[in-house]
Protein backbone atom coordinates (compact mmCIF):
# COMPACT_ATOMS: atom_id res chain seq x y z
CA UNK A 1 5.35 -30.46 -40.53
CA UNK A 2 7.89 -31.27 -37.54
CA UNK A 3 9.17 -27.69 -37.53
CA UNK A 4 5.40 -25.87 -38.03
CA UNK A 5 3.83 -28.22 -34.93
CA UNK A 6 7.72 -27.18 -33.05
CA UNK A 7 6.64 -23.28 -33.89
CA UNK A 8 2.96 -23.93 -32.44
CA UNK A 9 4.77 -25.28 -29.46
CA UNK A 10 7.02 -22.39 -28.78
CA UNK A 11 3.97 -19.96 -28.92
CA UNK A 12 1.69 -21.97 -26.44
CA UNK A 13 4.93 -22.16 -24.09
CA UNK A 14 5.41 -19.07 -23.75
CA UNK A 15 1.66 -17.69 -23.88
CA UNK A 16 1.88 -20.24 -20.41
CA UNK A 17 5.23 -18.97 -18.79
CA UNK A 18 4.14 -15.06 -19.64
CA UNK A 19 -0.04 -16.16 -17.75
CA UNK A 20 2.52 -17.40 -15.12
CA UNK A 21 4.86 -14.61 -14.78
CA UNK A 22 1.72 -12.40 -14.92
CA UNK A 23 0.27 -13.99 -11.73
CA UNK A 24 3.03 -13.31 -9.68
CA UNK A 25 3.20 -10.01 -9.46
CA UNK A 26 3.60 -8.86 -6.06
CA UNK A 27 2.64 -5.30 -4.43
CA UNK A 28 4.77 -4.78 -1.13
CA UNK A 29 2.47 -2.84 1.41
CA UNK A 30 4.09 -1.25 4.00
CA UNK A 31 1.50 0.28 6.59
CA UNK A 32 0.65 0.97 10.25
CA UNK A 33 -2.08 -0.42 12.18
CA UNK A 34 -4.58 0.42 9.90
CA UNK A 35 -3.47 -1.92 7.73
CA UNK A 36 -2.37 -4.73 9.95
CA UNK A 37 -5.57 -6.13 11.40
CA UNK A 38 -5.75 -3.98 14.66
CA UNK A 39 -7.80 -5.81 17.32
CA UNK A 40 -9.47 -8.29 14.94
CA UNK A 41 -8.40 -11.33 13.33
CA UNK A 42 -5.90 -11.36 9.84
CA UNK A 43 -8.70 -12.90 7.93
CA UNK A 44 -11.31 -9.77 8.74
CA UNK A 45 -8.89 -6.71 7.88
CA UNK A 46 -9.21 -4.87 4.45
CA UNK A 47 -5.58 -6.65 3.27
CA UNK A 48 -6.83 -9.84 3.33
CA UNK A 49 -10.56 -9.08 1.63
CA UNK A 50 -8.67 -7.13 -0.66
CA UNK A 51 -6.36 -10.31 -1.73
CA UNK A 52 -9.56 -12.29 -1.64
CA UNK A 53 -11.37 -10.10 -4.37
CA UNK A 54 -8.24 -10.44 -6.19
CA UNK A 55 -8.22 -13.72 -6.60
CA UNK A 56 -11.52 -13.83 -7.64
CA UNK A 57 -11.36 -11.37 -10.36
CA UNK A 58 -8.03 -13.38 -11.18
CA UNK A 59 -6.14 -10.07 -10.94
CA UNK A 60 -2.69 -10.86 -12.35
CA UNK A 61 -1.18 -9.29 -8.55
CA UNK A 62 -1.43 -9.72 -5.19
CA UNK A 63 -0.32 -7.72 -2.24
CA UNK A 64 2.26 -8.57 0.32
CA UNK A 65 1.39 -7.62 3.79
CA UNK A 66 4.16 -5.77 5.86
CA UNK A 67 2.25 -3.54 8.13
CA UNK A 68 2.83 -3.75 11.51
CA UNK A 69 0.59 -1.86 14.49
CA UNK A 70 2.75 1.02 16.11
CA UNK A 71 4.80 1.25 12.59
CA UNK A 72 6.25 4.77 11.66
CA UNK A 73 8.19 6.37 8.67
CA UNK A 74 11.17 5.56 10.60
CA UNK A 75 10.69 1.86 11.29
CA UNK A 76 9.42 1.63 7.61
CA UNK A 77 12.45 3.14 6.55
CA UNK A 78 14.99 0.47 8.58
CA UNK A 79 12.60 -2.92 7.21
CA UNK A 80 12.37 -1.82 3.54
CA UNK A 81 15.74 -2.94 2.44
CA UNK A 82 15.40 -6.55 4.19
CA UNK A 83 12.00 -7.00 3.47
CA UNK A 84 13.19 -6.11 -0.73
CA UNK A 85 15.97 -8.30 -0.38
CA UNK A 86 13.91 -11.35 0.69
CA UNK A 87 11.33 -11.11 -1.25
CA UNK A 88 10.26 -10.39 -5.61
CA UNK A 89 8.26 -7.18 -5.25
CA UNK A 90 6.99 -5.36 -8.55
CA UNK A 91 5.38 -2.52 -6.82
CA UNK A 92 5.82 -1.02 -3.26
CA UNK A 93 2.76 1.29 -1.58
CA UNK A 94 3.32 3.23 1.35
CA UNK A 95 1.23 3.51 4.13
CA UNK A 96 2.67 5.38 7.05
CA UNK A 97 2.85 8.60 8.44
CA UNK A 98 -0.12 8.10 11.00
CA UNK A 99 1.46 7.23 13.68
CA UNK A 100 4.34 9.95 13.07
CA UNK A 101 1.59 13.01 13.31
CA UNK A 102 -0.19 11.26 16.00
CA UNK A 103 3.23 11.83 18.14
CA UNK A 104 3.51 15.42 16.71
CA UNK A 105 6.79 14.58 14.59
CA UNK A 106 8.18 17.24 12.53
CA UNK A 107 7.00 17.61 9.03
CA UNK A 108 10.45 17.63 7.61
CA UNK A 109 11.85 14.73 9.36
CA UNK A 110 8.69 12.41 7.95
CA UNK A 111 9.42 14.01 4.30
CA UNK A 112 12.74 12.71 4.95
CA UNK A 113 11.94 9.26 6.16
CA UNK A 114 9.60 8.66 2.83
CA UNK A 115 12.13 10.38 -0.09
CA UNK A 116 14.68 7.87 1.41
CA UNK A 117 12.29 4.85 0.73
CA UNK A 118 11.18 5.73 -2.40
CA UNK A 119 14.59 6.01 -3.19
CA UNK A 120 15.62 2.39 -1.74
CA UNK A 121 12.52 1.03 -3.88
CA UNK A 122 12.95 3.19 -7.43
CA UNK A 123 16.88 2.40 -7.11
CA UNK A 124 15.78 -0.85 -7.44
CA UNK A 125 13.34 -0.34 -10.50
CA UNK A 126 10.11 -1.23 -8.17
CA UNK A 127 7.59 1.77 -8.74
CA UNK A 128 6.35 3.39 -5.94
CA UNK A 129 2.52 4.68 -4.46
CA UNK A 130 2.02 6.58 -1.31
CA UNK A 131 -1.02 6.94 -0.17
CA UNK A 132 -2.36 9.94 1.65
CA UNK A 133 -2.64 10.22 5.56
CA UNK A 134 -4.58 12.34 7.65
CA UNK A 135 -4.48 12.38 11.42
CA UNK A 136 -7.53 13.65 13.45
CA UNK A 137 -7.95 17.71 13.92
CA UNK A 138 -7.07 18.04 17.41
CA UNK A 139 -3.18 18.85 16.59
CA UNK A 140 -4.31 22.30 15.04
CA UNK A 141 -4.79 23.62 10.92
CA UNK A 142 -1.67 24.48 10.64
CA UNK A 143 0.59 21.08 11.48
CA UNK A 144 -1.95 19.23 9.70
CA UNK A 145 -1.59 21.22 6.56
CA UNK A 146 2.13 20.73 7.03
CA UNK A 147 1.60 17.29 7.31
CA UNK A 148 -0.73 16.02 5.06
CA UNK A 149 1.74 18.46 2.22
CA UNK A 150 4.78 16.08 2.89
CA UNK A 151 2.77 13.24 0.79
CA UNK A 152 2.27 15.71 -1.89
CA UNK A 153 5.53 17.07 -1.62
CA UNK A 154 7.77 13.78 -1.90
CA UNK A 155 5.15 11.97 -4.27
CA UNK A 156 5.89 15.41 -6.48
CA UNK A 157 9.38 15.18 -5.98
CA UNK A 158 10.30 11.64 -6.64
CA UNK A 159 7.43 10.72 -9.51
CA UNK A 160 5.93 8.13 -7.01
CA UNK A 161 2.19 8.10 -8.15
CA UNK A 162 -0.39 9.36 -4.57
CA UNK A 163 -3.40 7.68 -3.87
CA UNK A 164 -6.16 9.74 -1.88
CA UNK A 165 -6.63 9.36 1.59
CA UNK A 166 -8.04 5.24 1.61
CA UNK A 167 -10.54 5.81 4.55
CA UNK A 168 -11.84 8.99 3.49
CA UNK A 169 -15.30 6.84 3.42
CA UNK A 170 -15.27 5.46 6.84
CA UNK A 171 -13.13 7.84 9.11
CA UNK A 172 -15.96 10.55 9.63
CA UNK A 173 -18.48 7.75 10.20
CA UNK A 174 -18.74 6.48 14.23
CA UNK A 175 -20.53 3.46 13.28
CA UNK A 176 -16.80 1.97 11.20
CA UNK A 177 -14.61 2.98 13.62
CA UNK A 178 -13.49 2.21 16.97
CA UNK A 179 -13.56 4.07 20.15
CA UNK A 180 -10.30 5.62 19.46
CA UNK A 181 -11.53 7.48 16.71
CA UNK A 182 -8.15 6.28 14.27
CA UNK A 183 -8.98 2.68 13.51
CA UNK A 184 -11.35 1.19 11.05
CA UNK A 185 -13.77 -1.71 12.95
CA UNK A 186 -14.85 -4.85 11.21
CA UNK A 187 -17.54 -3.11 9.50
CA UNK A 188 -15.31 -0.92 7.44
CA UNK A 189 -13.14 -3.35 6.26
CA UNK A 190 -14.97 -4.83 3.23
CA UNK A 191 -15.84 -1.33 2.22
CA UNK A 192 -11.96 -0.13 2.35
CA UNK A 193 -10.97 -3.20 0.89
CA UNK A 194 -13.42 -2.19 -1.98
CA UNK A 195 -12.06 1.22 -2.34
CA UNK A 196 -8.41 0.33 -3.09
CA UNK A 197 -9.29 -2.21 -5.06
CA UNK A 198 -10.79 0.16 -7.41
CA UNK A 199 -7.60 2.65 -6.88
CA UNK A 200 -5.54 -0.57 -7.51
CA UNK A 201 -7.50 -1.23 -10.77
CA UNK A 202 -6.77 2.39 -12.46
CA UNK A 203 -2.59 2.24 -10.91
CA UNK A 204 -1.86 -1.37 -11.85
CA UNK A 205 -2.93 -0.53 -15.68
């Protein structure tokens, strides 16, 4: 009897550490201004929503913030290794690139800057997502071909999974975006918070 109830014990223990474990799960997002709450408060911008439906839905993951406004590949590239090394992260998405075809950056050199942190993260056993950028027309068909390839190209090239571009709903819409014409106002938020957490729903499987 001692050893069955000791057997029924070990079972429900670990059914609790494994829910536990589960809930920890931590998705690293490393973005630009579009993902850092530009010109609104933290608790309004599509991260935070995002983690909000999450808990709701008791998703077993969450996602670490670590977008900053201004970011580019090349600033991404020089905080992933700290950021890794202070923190448990399970899954790393990329979102940067904006700011690097808003300056007119070579192609090449923002291929380069990604490969290298996908290759910081999968060294490290952490999948990786990119998601897609797009930067506004003005800079001519044929750098934004070039540039919106390098996501295909280095998602193709190191097995990192590519989400589509995540304000493909909102960015041709005046009414959710600022004045600029790049950022997402308060109105979008909820509704890009809603797209990835659909995207996050079919990659987190």
């Amino acid at each position: 009897m001692k050893n069955y109830l000791l057997f029924i014990y070990l079972i429900l223990f670990s059914l609790i550490i494994g829910s536990k474990a589960q809930a920890f799960n931590t998705i690293l997002l490393l973005g630009d201004s579009v993902s850092a709450s530009y010109r609104m408060q933290q608790h309004q911008g599509w991260v935070h929503l995002l983690n909000q439906k999450l808990a709701k839905q008791n998703a077993p993951y969450s996602i670490l913030n670590a977008s900053i406004s201004g970011e580019t590949t090349s600033g991404g590239l020089s905080r992933l290794p700290g950021i890794l090394a202070e923190n448990n992260i399970d899954h790393l998405i990329i979102e940067l690139g904006g700011n690097d075809g808003l300056r007119g950056y070579q192609p090449s050199a923002i291929k380069h800057n990604l490969l290298q942190m996908v290759k910081i993260a999968q060294e490290k056993n952490i999948p990786v997502t990119l998601m897609q950028i797009k930067i506004t027309p003005n800079y001519g068909p044929r750098y934004n071909k070039m540039f919106e390839a390098v996501f295909k190209e280095v998602a193709k090239e190191t097995n990192a999974t590519l989400l589509p571009f995540f304000m493909e709903q909102v960015a041709l819409n005046p009414e959710l975006m600022m004045q600029d014409g790049i950022h997402p106002n308060v109105k979008a938020q909820p509704i890009i918070a809603d797209y990835v957490a659909e995207q996050l729903k079919n990659l987190m499987k």
